[in-house]
Structures are given as structure tokens and as C-alpha cells.
N, C-alpha and C. Protein backbone atom coordinates (compact mmCIF):
# COMPACT_ATOMS: atom_id res chain seq x y z
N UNK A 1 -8.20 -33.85 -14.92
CA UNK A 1 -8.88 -32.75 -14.29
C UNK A 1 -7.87 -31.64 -14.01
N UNK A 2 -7.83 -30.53 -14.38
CA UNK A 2 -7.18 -29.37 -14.13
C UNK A 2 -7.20 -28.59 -12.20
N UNK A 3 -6.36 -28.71 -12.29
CA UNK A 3 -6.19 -27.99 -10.84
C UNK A 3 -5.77 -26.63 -10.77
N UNK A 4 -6.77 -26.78 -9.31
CA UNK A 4 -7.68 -25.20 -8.83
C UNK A 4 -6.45 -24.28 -8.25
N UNK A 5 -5.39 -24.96 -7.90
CA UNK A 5 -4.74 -24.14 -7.13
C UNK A 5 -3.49 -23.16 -7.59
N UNK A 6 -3.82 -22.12 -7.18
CA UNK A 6 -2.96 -21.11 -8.03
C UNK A 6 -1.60 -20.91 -8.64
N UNK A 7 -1.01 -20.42 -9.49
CA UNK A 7 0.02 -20.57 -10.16
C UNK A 7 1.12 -20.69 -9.33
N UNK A 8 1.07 -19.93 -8.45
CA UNK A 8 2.43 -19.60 -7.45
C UNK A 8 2.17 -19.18 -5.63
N UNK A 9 1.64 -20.44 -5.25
CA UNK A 9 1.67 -20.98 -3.80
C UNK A 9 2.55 -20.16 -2.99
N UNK A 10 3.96 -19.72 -3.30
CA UNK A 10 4.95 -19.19 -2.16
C UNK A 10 4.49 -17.70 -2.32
N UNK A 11 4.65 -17.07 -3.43
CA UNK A 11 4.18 -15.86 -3.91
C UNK A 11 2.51 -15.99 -2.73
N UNK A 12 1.31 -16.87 -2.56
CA UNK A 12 0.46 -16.32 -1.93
C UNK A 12 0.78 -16.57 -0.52
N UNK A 13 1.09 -17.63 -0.09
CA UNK A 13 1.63 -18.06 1.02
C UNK A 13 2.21 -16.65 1.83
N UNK A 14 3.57 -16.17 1.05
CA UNK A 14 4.10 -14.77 1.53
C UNK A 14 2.95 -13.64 1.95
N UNK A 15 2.14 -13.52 1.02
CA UNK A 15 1.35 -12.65 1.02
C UNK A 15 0.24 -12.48 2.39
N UNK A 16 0.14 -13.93 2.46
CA UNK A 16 -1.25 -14.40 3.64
C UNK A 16 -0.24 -13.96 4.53
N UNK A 17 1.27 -14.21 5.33
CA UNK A 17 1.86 -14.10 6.43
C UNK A 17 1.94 -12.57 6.42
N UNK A 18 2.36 -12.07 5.39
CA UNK A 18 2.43 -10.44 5.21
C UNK A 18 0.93 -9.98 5.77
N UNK A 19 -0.01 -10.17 5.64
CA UNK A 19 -1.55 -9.82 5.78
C UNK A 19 -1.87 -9.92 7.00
N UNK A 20 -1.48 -11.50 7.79
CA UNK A 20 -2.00 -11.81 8.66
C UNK A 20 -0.93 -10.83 10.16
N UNK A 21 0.29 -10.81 9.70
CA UNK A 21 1.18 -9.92 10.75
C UNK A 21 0.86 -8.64 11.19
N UNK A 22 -0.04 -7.92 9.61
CA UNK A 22 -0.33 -6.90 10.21
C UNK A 22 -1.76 -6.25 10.34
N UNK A 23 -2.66 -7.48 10.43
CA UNK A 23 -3.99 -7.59 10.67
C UNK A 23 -4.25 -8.45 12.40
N UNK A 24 -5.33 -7.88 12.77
CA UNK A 24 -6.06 -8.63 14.18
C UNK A 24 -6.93 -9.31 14.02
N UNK A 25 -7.15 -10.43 15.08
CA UNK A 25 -8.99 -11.01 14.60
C UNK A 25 -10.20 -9.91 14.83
N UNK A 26 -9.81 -8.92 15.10
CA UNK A 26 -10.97 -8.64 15.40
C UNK A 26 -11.05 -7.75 13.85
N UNK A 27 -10.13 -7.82 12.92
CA UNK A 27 -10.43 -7.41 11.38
C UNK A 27 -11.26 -8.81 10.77
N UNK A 28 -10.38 -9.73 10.70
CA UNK A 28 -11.24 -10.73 10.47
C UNK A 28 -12.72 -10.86 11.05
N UNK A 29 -13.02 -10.48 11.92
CA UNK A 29 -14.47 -10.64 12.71
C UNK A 29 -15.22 -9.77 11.64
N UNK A 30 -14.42 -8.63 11.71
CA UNK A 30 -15.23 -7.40 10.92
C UNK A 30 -15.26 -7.93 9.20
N UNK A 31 -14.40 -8.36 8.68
CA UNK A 31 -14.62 -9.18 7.05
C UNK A 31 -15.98 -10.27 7.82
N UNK A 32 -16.10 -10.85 8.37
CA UNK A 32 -17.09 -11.74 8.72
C UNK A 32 -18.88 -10.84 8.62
N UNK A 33 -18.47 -10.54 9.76
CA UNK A 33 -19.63 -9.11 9.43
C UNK A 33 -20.01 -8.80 8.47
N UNK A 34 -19.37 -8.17 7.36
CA UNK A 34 -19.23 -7.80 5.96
C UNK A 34 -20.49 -8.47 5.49
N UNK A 35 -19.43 -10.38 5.26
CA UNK A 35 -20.08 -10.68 4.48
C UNK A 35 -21.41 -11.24 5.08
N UNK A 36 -21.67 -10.94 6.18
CA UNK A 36 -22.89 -11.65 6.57
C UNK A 36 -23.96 -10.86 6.62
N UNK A 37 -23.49 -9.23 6.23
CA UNK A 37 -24.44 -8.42 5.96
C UNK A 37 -24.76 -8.57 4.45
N UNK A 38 -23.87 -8.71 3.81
CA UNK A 38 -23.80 -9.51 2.22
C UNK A 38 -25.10 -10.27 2.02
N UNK A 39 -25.29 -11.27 3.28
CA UNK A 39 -25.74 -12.44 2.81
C UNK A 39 -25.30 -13.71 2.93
N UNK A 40 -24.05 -13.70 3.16
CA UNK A 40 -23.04 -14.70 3.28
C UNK A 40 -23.45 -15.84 4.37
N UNK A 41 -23.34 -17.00 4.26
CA UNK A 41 -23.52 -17.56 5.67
C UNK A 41 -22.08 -18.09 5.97
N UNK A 42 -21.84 -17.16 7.10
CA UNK A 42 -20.67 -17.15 7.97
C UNK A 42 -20.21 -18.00 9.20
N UNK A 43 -21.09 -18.90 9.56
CA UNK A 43 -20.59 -19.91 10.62
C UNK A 43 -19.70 -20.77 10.67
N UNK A 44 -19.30 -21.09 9.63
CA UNK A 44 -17.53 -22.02 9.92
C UNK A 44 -16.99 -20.83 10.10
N UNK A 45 -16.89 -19.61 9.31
CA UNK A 45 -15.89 -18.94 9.65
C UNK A 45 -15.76 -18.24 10.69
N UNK A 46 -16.62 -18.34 11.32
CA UNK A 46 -16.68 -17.23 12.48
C UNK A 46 -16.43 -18.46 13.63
N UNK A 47 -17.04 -20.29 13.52
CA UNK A 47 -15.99 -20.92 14.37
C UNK A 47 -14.67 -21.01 14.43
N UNK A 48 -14.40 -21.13 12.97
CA UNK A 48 -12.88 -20.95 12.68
C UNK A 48 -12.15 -19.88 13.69
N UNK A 49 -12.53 -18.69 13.53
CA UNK A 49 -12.35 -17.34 14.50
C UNK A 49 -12.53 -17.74 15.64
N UNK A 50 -13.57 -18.03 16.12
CA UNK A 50 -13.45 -17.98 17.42
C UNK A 50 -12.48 -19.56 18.18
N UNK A 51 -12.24 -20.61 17.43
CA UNK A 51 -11.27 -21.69 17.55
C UNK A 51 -9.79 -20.92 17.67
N UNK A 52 -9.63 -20.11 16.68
CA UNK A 52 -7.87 -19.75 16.18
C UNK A 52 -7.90 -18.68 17.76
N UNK A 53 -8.84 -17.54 18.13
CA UNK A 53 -8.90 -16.93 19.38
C UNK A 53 -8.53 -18.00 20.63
N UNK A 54 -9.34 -18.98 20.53
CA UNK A 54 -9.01 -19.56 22.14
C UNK A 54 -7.41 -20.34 21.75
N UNK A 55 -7.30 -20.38 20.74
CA UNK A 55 -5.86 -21.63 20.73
C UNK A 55 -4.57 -20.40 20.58
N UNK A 56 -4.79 -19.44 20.45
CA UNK A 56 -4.11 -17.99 20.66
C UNK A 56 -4.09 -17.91 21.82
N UNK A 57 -5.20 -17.31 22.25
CA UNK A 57 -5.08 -17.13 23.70
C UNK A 57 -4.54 -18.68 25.08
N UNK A 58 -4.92 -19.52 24.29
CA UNK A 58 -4.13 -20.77 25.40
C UNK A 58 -2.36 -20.55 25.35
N UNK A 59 -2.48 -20.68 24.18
CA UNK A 59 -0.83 -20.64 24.01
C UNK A 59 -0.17 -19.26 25.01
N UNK A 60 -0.83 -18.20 24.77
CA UNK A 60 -0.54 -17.52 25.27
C UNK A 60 -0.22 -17.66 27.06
N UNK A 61 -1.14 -17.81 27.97
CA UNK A 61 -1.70 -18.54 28.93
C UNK A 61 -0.20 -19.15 29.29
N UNK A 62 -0.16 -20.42 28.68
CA UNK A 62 0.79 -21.27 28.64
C UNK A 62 2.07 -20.47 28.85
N UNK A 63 2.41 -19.63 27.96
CA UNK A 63 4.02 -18.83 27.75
C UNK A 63 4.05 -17.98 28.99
N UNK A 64 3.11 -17.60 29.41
CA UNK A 64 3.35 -16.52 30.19
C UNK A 64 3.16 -17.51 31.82
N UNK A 65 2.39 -18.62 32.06
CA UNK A 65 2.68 -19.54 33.14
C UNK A 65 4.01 -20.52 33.79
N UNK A 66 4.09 -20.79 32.19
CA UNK A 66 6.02 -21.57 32.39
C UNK A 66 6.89 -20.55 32.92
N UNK A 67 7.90 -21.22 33.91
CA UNK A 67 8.87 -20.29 34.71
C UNK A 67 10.15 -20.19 33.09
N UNK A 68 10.33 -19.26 33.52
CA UNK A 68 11.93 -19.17 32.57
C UNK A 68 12.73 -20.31 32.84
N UNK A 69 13.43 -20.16 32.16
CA UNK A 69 14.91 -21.07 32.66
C UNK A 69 16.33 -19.97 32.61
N UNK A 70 16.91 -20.19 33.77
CA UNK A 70 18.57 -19.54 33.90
C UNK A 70 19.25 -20.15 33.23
N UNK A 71 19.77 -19.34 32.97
CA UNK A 71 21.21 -19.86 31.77
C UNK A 71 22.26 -20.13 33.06
């Protein structure tokens, strides 16, 4: 069986981190939108979104609750 996955993984890999650094969820929300005006049925992805939001925002939460440490 021939496999689906593209020629050069690091080449997209780079690309997704390049994309995602200088994109917000709330672009992603809006590609969601898109396609759901499309037609698309969008509900994993829009749990997906709203999962990657709260585990963003916990972490966040978290960093900003822990005390520093003195050197």
C-alpha cells in the first residue's frame, strides 16, 4: 500500500510552526467558519479549538500563578 504522507515532513512541519507563530485561534475559528459556511461539518474542529484554547489558557494560568525562583 503506498503512503499518504508527504514527501518531506520537516519541510511541512517548518511550515505549520512558521503559520501557527504568526496566526491566532481566533484565525483558525474564522477558517472554521469558512468552511462551515462551505458546508463543511466542523465539530471536531472547532472541539479541537476550543480544547487547544482552554489547555493554552491553563498553562497560562499556571505560569503566571507559580512564584519565581531567586537565583
Amino acid at each position: 500500500m503506498a503512503s499518504t504522507a508527504p514527501a518531506n515532513l520537516g519541510r511541512l512541519r517548518k511550515e505549520t510552526r512558521e503559520w501557527l507563530a504568526t496566526h491566532t485561534l481566533e484565525d483558525i475559528r474564522g477558517i472554521a467558519a469558512d468552511l462551515e459556511n462551505a458546508g463543511e461539518d466542523v465539530g471536531e474542529l472547532v472541539d479541537a479549538i476550543n480544547e487547544l484554547e482552554t489547555l493554552v489558557n491553563e498553562d497560562g494560568s499556571r505560569a503566571r500563578s507559580k512564584p519565581r525562583a531567586h537565583a
